[in-house]
N, C-alpha and C. Protein backbone atom coordinates (compact mmCIF):
# COMPACT_ATOMS: atom_id res chain seq x y z
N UNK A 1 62.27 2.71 -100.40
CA UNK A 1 63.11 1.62 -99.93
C UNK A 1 62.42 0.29 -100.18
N UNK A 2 63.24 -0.91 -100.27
CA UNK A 2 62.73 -2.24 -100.72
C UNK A 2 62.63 -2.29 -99.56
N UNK A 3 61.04 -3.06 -99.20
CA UNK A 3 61.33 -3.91 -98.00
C UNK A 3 62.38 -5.51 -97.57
N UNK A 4 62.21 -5.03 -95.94
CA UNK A 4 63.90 -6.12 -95.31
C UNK A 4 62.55 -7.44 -95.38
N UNK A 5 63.65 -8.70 -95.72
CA UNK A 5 63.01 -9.78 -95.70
C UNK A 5 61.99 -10.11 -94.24
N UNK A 6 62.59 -9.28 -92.98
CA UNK A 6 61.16 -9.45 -92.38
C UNK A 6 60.19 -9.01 -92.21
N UNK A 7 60.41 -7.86 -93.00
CA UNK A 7 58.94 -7.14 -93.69
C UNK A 7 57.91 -8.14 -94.57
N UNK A 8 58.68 -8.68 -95.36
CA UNK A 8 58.29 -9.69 -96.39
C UNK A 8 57.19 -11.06 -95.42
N UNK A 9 58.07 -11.45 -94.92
CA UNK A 9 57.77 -12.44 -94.16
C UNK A 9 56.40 -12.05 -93.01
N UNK A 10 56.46 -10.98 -92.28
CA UNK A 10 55.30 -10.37 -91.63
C UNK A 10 54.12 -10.60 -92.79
N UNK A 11 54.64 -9.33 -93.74
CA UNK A 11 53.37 -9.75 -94.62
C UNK A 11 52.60 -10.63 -95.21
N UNK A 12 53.47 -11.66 -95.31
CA UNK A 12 53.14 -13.04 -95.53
C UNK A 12 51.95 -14.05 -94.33
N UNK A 13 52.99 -13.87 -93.13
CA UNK A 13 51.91 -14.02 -92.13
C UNK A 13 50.32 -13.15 -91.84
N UNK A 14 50.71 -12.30 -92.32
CA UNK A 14 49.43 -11.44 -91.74
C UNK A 14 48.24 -11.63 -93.17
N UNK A 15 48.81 -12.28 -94.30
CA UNK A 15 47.95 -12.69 -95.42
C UNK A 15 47.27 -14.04 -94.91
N UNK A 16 48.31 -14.68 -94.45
CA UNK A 16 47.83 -16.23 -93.85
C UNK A 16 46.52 -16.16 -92.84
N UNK A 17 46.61 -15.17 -92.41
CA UNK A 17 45.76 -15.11 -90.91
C UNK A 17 44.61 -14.83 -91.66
N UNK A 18 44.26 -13.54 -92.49
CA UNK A 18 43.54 -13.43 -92.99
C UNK A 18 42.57 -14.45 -93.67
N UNK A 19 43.29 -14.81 -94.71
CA UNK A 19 42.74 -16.32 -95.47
C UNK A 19 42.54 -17.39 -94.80
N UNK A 20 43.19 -17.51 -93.30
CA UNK A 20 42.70 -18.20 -92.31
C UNK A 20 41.35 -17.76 -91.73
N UNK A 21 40.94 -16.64 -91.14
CA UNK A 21 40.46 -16.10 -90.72
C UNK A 21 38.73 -16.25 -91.84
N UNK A 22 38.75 -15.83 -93.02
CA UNK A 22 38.30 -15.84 -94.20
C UNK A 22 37.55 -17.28 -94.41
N UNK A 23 38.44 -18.73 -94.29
CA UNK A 23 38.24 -19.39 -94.21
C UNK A 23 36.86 -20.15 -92.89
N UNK A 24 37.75 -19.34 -92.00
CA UNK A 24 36.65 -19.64 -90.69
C UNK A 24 35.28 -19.50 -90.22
N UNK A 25 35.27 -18.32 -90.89
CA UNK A 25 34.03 -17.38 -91.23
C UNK A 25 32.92 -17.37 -92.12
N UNK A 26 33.79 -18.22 -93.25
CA UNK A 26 32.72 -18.08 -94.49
C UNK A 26 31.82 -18.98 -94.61
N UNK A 27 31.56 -20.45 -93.96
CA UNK A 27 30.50 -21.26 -93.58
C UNK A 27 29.41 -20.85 -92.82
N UNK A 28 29.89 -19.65 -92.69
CA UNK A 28 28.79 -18.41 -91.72
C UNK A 28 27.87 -17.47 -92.34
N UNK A 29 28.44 -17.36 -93.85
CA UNK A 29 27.97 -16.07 -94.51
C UNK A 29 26.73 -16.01 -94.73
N UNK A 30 26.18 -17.08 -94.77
CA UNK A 30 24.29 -16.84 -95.57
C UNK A 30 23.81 -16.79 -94.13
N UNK A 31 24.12 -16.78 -93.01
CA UNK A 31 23.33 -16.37 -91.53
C UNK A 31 23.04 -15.18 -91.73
N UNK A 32 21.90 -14.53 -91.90
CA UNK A 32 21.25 -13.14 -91.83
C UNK A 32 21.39 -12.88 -90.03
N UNK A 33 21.91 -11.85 -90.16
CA UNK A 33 21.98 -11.15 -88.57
C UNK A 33 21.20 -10.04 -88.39
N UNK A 34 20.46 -9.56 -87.43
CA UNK A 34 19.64 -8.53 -87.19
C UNK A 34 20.50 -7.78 -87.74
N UNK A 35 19.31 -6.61 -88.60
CA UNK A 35 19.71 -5.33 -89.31
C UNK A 35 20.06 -3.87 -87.95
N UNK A 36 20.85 -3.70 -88.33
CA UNK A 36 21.47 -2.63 -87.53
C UNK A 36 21.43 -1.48 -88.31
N UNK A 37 20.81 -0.60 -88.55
CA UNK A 37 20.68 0.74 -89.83
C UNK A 37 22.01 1.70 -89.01
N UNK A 38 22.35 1.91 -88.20
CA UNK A 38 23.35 3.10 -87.75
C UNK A 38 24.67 2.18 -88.54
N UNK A 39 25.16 0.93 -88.25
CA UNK A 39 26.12 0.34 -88.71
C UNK A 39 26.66 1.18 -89.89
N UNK A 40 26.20 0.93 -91.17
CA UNK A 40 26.71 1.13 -92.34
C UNK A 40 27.50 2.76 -92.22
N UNK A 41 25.88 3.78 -91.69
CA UNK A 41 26.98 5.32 -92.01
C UNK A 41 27.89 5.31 -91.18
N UNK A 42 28.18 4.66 -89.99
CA UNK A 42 29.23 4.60 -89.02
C UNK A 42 30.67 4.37 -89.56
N UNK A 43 30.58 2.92 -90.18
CA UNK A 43 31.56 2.41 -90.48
C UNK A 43 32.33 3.24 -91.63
N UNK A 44 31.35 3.22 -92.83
CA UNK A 44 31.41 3.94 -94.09
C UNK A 44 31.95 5.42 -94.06
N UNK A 45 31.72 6.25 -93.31
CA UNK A 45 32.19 7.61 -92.76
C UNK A 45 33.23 7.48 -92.31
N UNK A 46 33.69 6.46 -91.45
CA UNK A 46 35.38 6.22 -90.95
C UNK A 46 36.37 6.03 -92.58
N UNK A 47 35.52 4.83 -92.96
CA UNK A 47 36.31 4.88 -93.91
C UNK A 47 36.63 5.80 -95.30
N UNK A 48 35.28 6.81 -95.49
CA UNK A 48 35.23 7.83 -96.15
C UNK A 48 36.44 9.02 -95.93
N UNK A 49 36.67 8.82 -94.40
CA UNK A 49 37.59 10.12 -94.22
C UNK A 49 38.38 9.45 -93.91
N UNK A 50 38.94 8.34 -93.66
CA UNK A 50 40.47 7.91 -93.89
C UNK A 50 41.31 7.76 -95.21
N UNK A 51 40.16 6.91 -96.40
CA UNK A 51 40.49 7.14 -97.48
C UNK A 51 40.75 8.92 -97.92
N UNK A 52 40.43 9.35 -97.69
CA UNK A 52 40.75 10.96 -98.25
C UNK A 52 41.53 11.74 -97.32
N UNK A 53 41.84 11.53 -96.12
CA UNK A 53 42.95 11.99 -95.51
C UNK A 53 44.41 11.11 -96.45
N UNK A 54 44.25 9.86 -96.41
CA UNK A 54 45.30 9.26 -97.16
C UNK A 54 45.78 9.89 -98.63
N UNK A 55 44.97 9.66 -98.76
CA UNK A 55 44.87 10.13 -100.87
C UNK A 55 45.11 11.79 -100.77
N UNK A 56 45.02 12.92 -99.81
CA UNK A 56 45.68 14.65 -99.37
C UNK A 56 47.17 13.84 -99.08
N UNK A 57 47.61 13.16 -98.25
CA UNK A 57 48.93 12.92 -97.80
C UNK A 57 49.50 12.18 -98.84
N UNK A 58 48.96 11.32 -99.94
CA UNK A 58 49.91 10.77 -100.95
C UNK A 58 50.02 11.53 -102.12
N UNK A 59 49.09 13.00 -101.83
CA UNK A 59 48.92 13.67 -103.27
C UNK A 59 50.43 14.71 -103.37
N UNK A 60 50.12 15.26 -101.70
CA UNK A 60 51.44 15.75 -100.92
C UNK A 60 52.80 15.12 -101.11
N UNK A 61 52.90 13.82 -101.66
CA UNK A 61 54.20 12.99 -101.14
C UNK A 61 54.29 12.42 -102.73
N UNK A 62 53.60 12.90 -103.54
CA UNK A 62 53.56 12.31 -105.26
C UNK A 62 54.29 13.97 -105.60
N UNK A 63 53.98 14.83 -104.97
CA UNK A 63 54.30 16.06 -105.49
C UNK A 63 56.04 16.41 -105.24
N UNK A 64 55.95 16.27 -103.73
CA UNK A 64 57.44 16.40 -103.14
C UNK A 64 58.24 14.94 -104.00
N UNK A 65 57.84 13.99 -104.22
CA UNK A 65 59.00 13.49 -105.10
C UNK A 65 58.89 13.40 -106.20
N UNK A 66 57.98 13.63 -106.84
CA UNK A 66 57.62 13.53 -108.27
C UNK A 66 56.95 12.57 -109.11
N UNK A 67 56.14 11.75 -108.47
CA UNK A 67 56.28 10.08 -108.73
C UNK A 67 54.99 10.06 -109.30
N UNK A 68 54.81 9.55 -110.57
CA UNK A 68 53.13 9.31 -111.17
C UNK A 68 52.56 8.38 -110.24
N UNK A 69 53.30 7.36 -109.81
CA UNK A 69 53.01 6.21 -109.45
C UNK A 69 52.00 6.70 -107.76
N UNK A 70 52.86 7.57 -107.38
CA UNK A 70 52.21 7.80 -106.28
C UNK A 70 50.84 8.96 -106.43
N UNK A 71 51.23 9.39 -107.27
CA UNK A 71 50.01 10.05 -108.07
C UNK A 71 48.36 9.26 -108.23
N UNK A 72 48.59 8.40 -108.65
CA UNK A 72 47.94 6.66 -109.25
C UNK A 72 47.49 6.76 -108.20
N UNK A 73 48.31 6.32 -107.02
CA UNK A 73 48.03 5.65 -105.87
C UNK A 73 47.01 6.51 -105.43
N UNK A 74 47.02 8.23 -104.76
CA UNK A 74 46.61 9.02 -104.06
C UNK A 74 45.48 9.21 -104.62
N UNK A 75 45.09 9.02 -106.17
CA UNK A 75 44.26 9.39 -106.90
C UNK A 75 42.94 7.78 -106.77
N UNK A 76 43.96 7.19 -107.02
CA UNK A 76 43.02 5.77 -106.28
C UNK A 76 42.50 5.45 -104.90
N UNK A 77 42.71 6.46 -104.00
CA UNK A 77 42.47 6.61 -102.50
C UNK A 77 41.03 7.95 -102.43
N UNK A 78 41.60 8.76 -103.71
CA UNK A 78 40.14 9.82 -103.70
C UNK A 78 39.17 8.68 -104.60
N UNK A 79 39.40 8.29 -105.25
CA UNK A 79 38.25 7.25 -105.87
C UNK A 79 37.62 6.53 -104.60
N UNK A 80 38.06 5.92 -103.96
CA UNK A 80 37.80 5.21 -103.16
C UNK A 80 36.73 6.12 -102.36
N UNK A 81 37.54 7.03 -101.93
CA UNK A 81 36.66 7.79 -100.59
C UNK A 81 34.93 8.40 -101.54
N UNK A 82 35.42 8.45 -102.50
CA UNK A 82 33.96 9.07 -103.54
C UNK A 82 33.14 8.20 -103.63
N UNK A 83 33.46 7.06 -103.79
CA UNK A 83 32.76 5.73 -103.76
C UNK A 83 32.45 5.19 -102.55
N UNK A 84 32.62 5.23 -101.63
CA UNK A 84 32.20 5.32 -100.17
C UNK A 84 31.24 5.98 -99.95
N UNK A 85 31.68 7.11 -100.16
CA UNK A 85 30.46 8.08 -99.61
C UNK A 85 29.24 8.07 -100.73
N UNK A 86 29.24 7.94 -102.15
CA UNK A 86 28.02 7.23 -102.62
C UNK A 86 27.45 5.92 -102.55
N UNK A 87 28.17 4.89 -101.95
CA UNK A 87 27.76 3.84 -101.12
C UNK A 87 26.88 4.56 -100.29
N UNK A 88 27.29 5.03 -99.52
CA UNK A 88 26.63 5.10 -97.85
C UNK A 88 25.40 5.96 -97.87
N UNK A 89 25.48 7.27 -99.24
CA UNK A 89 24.20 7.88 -99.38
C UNK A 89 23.08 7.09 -99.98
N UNK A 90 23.54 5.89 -101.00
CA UNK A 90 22.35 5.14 -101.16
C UNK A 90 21.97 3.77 -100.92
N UNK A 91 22.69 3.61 -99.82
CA UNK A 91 22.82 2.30 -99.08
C UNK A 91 21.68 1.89 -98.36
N UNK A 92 20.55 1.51 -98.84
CA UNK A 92 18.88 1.02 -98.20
C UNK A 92 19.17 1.15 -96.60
N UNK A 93 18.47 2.26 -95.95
CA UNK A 93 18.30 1.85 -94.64
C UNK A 93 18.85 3.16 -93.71
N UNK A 94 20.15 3.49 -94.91
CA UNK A 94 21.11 4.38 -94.26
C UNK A 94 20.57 5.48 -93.61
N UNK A 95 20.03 6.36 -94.94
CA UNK A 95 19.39 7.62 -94.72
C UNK A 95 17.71 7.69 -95.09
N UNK A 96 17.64 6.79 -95.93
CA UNK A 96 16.23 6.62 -96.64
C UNK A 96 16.34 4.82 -96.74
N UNK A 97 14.62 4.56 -96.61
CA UNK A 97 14.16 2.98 -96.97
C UNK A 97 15.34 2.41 -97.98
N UNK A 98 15.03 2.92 -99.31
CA UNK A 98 15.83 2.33 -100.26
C UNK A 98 16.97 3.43 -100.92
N UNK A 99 17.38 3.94 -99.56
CA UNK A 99 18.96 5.02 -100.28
C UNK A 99 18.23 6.04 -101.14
N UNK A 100 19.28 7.34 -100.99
CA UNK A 100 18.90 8.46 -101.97
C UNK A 100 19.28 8.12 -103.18
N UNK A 101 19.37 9.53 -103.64
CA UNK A 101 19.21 9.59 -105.13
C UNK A 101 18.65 8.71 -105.84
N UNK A 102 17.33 8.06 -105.41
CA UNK A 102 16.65 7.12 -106.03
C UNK A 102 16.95 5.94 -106.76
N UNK A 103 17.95 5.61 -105.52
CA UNK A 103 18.69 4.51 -105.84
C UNK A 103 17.48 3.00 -105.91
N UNK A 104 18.56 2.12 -107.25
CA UNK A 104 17.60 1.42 -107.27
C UNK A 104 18.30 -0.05 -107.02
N UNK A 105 17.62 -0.92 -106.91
CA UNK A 105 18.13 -2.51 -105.69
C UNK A 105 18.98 -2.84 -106.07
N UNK A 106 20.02 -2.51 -107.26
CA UNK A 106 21.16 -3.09 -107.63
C UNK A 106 22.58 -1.15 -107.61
N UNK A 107 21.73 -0.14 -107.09
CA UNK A 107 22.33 0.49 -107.44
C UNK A 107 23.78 0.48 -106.29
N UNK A 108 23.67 0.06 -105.28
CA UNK A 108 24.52 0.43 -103.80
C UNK A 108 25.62 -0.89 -104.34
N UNK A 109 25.21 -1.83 -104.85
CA UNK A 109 25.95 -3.26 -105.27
C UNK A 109 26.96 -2.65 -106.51
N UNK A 110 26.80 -1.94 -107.51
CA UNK A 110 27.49 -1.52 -108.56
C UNK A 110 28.52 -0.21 -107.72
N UNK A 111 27.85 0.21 -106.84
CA UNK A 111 29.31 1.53 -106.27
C UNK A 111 30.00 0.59 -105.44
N UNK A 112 29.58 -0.45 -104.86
CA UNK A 112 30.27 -1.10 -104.22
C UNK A 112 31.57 -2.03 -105.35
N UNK A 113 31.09 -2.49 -106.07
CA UNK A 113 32.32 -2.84 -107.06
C UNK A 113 32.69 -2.02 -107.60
N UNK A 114 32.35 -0.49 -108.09
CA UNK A 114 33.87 0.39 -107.96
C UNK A 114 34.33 0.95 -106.95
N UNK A 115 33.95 0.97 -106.03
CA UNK A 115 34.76 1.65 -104.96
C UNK A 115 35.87 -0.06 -104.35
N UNK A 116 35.44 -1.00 -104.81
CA UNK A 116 36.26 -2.14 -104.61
C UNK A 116 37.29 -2.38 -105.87
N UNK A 117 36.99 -2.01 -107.15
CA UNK A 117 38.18 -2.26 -107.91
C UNK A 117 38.64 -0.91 -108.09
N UNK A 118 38.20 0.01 -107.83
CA UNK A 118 38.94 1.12 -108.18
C UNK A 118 40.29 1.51 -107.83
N UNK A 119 40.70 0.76 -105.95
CA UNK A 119 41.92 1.26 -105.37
C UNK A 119 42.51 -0.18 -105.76
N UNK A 120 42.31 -1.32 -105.96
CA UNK A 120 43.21 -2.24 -106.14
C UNK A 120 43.62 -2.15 -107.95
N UNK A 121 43.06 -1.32 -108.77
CA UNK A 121 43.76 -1.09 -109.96
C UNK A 121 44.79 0.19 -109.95
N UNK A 122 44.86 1.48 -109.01
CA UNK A 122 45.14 2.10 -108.69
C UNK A 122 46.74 1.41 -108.42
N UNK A 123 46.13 0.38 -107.25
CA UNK A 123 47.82 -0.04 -106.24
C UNK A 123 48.55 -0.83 -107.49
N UNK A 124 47.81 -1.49 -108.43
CA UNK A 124 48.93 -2.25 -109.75
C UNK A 124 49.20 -1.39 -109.94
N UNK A 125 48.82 -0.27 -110.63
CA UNK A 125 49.40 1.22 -111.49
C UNK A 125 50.51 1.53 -110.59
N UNK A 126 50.56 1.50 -109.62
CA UNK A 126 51.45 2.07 -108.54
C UNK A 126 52.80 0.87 -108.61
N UNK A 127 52.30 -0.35 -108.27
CA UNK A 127 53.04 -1.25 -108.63
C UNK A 127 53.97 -1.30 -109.89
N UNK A 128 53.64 -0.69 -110.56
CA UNK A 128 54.20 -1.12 -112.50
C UNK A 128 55.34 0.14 -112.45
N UNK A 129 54.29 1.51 -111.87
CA UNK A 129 55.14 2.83 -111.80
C UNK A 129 56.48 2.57 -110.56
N UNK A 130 56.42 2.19 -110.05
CA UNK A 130 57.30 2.62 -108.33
C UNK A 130 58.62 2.80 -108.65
N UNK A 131 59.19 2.88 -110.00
CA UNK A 131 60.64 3.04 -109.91
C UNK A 131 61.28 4.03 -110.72
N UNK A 132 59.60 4.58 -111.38
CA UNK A 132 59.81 5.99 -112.29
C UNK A 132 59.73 7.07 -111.88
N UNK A 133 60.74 8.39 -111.93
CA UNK A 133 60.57 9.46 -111.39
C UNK A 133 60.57 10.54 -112.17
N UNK A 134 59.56 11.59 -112.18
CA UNK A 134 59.55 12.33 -112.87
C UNK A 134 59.05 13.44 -112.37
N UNK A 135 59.53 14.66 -112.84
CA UNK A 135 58.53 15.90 -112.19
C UNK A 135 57.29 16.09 -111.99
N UNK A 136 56.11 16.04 -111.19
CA UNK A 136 55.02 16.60 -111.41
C UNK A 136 54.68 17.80 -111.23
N UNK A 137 54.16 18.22 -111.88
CA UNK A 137 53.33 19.70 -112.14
C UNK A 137 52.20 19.72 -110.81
N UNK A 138 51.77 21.16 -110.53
CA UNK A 138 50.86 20.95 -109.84
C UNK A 138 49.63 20.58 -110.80
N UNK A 139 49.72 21.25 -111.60
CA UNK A 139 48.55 20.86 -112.73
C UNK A 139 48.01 19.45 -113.01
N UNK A 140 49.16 18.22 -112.81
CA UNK A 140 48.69 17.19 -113.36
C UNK A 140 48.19 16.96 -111.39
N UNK A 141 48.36 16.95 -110.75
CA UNK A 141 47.65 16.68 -109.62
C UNK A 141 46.61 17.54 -109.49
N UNK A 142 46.02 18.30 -110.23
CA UNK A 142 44.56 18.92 -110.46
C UNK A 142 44.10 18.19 -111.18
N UNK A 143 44.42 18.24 -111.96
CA UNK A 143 43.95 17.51 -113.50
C UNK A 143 43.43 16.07 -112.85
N UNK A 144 44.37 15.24 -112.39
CA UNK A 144 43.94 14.01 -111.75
C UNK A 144 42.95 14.48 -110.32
N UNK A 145 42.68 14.69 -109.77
CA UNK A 145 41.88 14.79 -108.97
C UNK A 145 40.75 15.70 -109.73
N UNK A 146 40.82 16.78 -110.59
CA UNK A 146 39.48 16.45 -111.56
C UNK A 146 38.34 15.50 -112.35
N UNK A 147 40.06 14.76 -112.52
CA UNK A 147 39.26 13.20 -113.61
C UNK A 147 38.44 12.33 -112.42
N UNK A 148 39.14 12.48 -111.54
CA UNK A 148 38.86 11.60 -110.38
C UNK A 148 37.89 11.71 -109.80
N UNK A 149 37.15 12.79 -109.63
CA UNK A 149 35.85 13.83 -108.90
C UNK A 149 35.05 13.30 -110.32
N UNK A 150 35.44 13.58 -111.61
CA UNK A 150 34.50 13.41 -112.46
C UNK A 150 34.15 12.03 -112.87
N UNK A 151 34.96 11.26 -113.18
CA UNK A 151 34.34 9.89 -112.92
C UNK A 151 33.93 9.31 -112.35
N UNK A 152 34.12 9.62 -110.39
CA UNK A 152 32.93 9.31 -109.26
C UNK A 152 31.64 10.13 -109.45
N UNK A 153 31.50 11.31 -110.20
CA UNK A 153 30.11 11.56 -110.14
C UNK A 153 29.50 11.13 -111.71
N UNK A 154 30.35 10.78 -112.79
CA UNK A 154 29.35 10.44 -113.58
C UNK A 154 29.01 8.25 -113.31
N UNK A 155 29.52 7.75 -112.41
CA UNK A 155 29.74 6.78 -112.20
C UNK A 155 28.42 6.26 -111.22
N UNK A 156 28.32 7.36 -110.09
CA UNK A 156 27.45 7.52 -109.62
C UNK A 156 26.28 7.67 -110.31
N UNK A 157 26.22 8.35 -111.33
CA UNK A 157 24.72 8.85 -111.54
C UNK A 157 24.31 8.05 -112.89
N UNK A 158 25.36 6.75 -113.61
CA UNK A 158 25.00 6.17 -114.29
C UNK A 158 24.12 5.28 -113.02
N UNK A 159 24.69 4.89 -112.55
CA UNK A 159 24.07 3.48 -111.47
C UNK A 159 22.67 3.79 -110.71
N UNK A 160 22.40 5.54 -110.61
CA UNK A 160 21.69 6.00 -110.24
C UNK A 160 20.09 6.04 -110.66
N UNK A 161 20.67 6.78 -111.69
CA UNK A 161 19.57 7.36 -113.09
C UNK A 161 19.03 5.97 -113.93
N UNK A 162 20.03 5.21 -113.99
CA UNK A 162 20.48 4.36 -114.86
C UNK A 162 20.16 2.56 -114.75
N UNK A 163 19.86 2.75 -112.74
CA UNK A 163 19.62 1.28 -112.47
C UNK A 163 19.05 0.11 -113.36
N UNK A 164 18.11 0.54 -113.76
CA UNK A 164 17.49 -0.45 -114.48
C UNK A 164 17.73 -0.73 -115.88
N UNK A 165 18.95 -0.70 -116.28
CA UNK A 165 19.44 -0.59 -117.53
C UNK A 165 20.52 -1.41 -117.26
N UNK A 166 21.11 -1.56 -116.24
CA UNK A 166 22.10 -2.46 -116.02
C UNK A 166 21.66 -3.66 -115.54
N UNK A 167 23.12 -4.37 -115.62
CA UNK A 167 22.58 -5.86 -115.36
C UNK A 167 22.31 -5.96 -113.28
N UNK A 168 21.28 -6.35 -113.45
CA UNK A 168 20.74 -7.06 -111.84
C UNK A 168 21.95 -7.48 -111.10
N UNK A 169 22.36 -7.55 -109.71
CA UNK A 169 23.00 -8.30 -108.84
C UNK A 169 22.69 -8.47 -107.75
N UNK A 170 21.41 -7.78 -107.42
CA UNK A 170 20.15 -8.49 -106.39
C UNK A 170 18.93 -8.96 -106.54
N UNK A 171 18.36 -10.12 -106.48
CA UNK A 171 17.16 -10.29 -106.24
C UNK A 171 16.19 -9.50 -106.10
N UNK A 172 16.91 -9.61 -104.32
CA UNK A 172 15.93 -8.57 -103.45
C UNK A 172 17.14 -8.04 -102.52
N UNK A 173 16.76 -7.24 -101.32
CA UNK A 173 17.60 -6.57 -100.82
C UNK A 173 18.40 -7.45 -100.19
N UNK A 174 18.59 -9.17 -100.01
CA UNK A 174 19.28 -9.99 -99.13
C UNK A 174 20.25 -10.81 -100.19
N UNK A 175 19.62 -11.30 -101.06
CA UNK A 175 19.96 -12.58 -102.01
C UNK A 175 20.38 -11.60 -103.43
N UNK A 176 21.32 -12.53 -103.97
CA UNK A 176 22.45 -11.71 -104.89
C UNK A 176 22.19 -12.60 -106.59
N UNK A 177 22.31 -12.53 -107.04
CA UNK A 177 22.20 -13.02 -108.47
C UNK A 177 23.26 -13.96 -109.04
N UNK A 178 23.19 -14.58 -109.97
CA UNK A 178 24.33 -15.48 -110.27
C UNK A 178 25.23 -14.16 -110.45
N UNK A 179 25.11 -13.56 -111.28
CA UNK A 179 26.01 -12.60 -112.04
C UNK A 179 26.77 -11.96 -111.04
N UNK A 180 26.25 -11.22 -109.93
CA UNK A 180 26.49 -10.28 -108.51
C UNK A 180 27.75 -11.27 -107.87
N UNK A 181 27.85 -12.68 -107.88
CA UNK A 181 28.36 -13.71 -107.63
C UNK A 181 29.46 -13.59 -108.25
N UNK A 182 29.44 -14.12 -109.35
CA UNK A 182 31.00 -13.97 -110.38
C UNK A 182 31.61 -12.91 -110.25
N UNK A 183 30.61 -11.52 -110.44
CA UNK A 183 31.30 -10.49 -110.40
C UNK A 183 32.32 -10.09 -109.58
N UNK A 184 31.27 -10.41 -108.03
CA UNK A 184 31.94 -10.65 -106.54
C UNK A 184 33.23 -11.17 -106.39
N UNK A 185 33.44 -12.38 -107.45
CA UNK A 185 34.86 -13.10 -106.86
C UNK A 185 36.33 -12.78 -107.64
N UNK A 186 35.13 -11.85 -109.02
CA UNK A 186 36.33 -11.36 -109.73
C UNK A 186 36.69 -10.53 -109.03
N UNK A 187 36.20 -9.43 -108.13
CA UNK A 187 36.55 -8.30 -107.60
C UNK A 187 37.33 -8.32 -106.42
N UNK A 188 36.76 -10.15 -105.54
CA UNK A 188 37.45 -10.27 -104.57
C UNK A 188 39.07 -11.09 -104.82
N UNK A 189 39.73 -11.57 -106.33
CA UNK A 189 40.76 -12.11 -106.70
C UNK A 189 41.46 -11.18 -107.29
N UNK A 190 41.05 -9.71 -107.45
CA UNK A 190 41.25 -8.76 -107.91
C UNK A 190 42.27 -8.30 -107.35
N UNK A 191 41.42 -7.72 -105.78
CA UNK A 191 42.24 -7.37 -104.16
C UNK A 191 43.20 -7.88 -103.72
């Protein structure tokens, strides 16, 4: 269903608040606040298993109507949750000083920009698809949640294995790089 114009309009407000909100806040951002190490797996684990409860219920609801688009979508919600949870395993502090899998000072910054563009390229795909209907197979909802499992782990273990081959976007564990910067705002105009 199209949303009723005061759907529209809510959403509108609740963008405003945000970018209000956004606004209010961000003369704040370079204040370092005491490190809290439980924070991250706390938060990160909520959002690990919400993203993947979501992305089972849209894989469910791409199948019963047939829709690639929602396919896209559900499949961009398991990206997400994969990328979370390799955030949070090598996130300095979490589980180890400087994160597992021998993660290295730029490696938690690179899963963090795919697990950040991954579902907002997902929701365009979804966007472009939403009015095409077609049968899906169970197969292509394997198949996609294969590709999907397999590009979070070879994604992972480039950034992993691989840290120091890529380009820098920390300093040190506080301060971010020019590059980490641009990257940042492409990812955040992205969203």
């Amino acid at each position: 269903m199209k949303p009723t114009v005061r759907q529209r309009r809510l959403t509108l407000v609740l963008a405003a608040v945000v970018l209000l909100a956004t606004g209010i806040v961000a003369p704040f951002g370079a204040i370092q606040l005491r490190r809290i190490d439980g924070y991250i797996p706390a938060i990160e684990s909520a959002i690990t298993i919400s993203d993947f409860f979501t992305a089972v219920l849209l894989f469910s609801q791409a199948k019963i109507v047939g829709s690639r688009g929602l396919l896209l979508l559900a499949s961009g919600y398991l990206f997400s949750a994969l990328m979370v949870f390799a955030h949070l395993l090598t996130f300095p502090g979490a589980f180890a000083p400087s994160g597992l899998f021998g993660a290295g000072l730029s490696t938690t910054a690179w899963l963090f920009l795919f697990w950040h563009l991954g579902l907002p390229v997902s929701v365009i795909g979804y966007a472009y698809l939403i009015d095409e209907r077609r049968t899906l197979t169970g197969s292509a909802i394997y198949l996609s949640v294969t590709f999907v499992i397999g590009l979070a782990c070879v994604l992972t273990w480039i950034v992993t294995a691989h840290d120091n081959a890529l380009p820098a976007l920390f300093v040190d564990q506080i301060h971010v790089t020019r590059l980490g910067s641009h990257i940042t705002s492409v990812v955040f105009l992205l969203a």
